[in-house]
C-alpha atoms as a PDB file:
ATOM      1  CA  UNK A   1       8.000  19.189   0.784  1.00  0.00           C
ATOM      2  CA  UNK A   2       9.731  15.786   1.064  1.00  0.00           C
ATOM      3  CA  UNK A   3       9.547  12.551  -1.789  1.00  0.00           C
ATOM      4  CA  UNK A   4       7.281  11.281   1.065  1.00  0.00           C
ATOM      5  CA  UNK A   5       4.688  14.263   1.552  1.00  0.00           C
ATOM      6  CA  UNK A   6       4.343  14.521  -2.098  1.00  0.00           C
ATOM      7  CA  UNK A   7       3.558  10.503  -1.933  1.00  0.00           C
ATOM      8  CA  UNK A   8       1.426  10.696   1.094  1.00  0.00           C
ATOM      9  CA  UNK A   9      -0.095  13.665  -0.777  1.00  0.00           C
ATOM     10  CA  UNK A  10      -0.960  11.576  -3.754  1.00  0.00           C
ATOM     11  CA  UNK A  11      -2.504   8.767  -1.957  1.00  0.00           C
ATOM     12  CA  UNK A  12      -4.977  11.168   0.112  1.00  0.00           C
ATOM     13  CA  UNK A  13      -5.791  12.886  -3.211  1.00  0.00           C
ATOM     14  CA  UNK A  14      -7.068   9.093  -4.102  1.00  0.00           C
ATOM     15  CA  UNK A  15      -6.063   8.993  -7.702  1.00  0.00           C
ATOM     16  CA  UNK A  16      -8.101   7.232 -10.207  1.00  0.00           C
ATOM     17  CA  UNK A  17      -4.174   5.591 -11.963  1.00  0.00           C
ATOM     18  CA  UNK A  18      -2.986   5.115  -8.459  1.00  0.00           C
ATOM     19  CA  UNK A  19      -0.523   2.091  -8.749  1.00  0.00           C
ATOM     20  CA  UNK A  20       0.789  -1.030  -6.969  1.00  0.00           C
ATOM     21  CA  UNK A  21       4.296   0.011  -7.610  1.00  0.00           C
ATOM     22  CA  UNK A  22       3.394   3.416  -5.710  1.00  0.00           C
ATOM     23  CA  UNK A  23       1.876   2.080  -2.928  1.00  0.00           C
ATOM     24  CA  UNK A  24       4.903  -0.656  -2.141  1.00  0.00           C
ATOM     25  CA  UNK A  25       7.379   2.537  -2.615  1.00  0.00           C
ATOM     26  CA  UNK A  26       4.916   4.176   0.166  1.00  0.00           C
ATOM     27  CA  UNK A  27       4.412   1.005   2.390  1.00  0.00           C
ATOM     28  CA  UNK A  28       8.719   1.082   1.920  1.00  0.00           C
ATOM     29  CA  UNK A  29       9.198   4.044   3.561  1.00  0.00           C
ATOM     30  CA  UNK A  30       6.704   3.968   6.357  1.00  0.00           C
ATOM     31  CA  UNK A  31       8.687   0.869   7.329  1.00  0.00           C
ATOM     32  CA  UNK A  32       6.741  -1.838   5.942  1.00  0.00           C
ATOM     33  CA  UNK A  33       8.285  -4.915   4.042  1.00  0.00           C
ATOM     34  CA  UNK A  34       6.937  -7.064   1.307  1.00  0.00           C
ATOM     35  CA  UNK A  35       6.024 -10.865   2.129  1.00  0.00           C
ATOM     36  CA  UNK A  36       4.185 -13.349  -1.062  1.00  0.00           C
ATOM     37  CA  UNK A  37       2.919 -15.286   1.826  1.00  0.00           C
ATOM     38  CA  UNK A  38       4.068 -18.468  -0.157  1.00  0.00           C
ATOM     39  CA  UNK A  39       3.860 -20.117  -3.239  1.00  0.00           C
ATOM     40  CA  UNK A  40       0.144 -20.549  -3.504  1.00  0.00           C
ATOM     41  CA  UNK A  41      -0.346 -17.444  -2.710  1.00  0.00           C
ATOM     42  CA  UNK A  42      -1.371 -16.241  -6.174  1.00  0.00           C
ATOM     43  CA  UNK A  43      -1.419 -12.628  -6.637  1.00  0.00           C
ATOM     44  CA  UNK A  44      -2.039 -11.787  -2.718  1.00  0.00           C
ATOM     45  CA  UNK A  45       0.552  -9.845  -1.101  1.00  0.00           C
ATOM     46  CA  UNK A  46       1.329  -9.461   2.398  1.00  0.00           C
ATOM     47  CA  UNK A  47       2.849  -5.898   4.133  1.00  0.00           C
ATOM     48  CA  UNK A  48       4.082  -5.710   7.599  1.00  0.00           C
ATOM     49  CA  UNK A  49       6.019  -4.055  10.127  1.00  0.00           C
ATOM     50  CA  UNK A  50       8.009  -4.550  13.019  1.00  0.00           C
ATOM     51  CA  UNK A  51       5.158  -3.463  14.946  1.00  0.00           C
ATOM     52  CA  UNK A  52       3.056  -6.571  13.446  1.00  0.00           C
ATOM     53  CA  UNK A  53       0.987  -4.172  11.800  1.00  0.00           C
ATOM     54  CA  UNK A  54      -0.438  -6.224   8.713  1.00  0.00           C
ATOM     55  CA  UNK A  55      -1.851  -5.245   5.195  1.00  0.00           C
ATOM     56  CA  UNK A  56      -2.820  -7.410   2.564  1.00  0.00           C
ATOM     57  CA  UNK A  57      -3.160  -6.389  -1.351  1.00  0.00           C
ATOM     58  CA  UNK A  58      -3.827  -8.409  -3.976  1.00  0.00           C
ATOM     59  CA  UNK A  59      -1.542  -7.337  -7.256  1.00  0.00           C
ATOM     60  CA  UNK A  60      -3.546  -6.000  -9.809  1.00  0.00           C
ATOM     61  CA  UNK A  61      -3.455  -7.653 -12.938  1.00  0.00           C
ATOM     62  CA  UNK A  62      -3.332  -7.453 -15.953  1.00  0.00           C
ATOM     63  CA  UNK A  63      -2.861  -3.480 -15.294  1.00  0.00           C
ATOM     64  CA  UNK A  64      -0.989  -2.094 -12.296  1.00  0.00           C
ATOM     65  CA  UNK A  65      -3.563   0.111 -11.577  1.00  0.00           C
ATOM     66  CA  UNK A  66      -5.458  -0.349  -7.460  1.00  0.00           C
ATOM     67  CA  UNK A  67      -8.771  -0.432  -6.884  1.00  0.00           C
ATOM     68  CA  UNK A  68     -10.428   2.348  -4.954  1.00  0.00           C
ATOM     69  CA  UNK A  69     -11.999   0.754  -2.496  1.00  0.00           C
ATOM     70  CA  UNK A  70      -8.123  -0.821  -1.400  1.00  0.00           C
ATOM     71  CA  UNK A  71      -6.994   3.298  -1.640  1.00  0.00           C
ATOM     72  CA  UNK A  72      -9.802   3.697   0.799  1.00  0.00           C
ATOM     73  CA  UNK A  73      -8.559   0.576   3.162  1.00  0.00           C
ATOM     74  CA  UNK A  74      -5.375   1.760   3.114  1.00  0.00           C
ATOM     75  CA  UNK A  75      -5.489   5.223   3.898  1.00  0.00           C
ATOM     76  CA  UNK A  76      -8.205   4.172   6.758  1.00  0.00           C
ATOM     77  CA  UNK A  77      -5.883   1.745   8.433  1.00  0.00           C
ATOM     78  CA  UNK A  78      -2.563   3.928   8.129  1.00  0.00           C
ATOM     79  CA  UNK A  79      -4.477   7.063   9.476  1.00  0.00           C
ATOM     80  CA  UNK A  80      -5.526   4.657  12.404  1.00  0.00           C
ATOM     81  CA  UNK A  81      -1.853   3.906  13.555  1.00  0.00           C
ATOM     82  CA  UNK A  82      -1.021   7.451  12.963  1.00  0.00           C
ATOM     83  CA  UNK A  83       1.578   6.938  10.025  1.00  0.00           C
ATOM     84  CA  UNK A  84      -0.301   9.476   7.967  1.00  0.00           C
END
C-alpha cells in the first residue's frame, strides 16, 4: 500500500485527531496547491487545482486538530470528482 492509500485510508476512517497538516500533505498530492487568499484573509485557506476545483478550510486554531463536519466536506467533494 502506497504513503497515499495509507493517507486516503486515514481520512475515510474519519479520525477524531485528524490534522490540518495531514490534510494539506493529502490535498499536495492529489494535485492541489495552497492559496491564503490575501492578507485579510485571517485563518481561511484556499485549495485548488488546475482543474479549478476549489476547497476552502479555515486553520484550526489554537490546536491543529479539523473539525468533523470539514472531514465530512472533504471526503464528500473529493469522492465527487473521483480523486478518492
Amino acid at each position: 500500500m502506497s504513503r497515499l492509500e495509507k493517507e486516503i485510508e486515514r481520512l475515510k476512517s474519519k479520525p477524531k485527531d485528524y490534522t490540518y497538516d495531514e490534510v494539506k500533505s493529502l490535498l499536495n498530492k492529489l494535485g492541489f496547491f495552497e492559496n491564503n487568499k490575501g492578507k485579510t484573509s485571517g485563518s481561511r485557506v484556499e485549495f485548488r487545482d488546475k482543474f479549478g476545483r476549489k476547497l476552502t478550510l479555515h486553520k484550526p486554531h489554537p490546536s491543529n486538530i479539523i473539525k468533523m463536519y470539514k472531514i465530512n466536506d472533504l471526503l464528500k467533494d473529493l469522492q465527487e470528482w473521483r480523486l478518492i
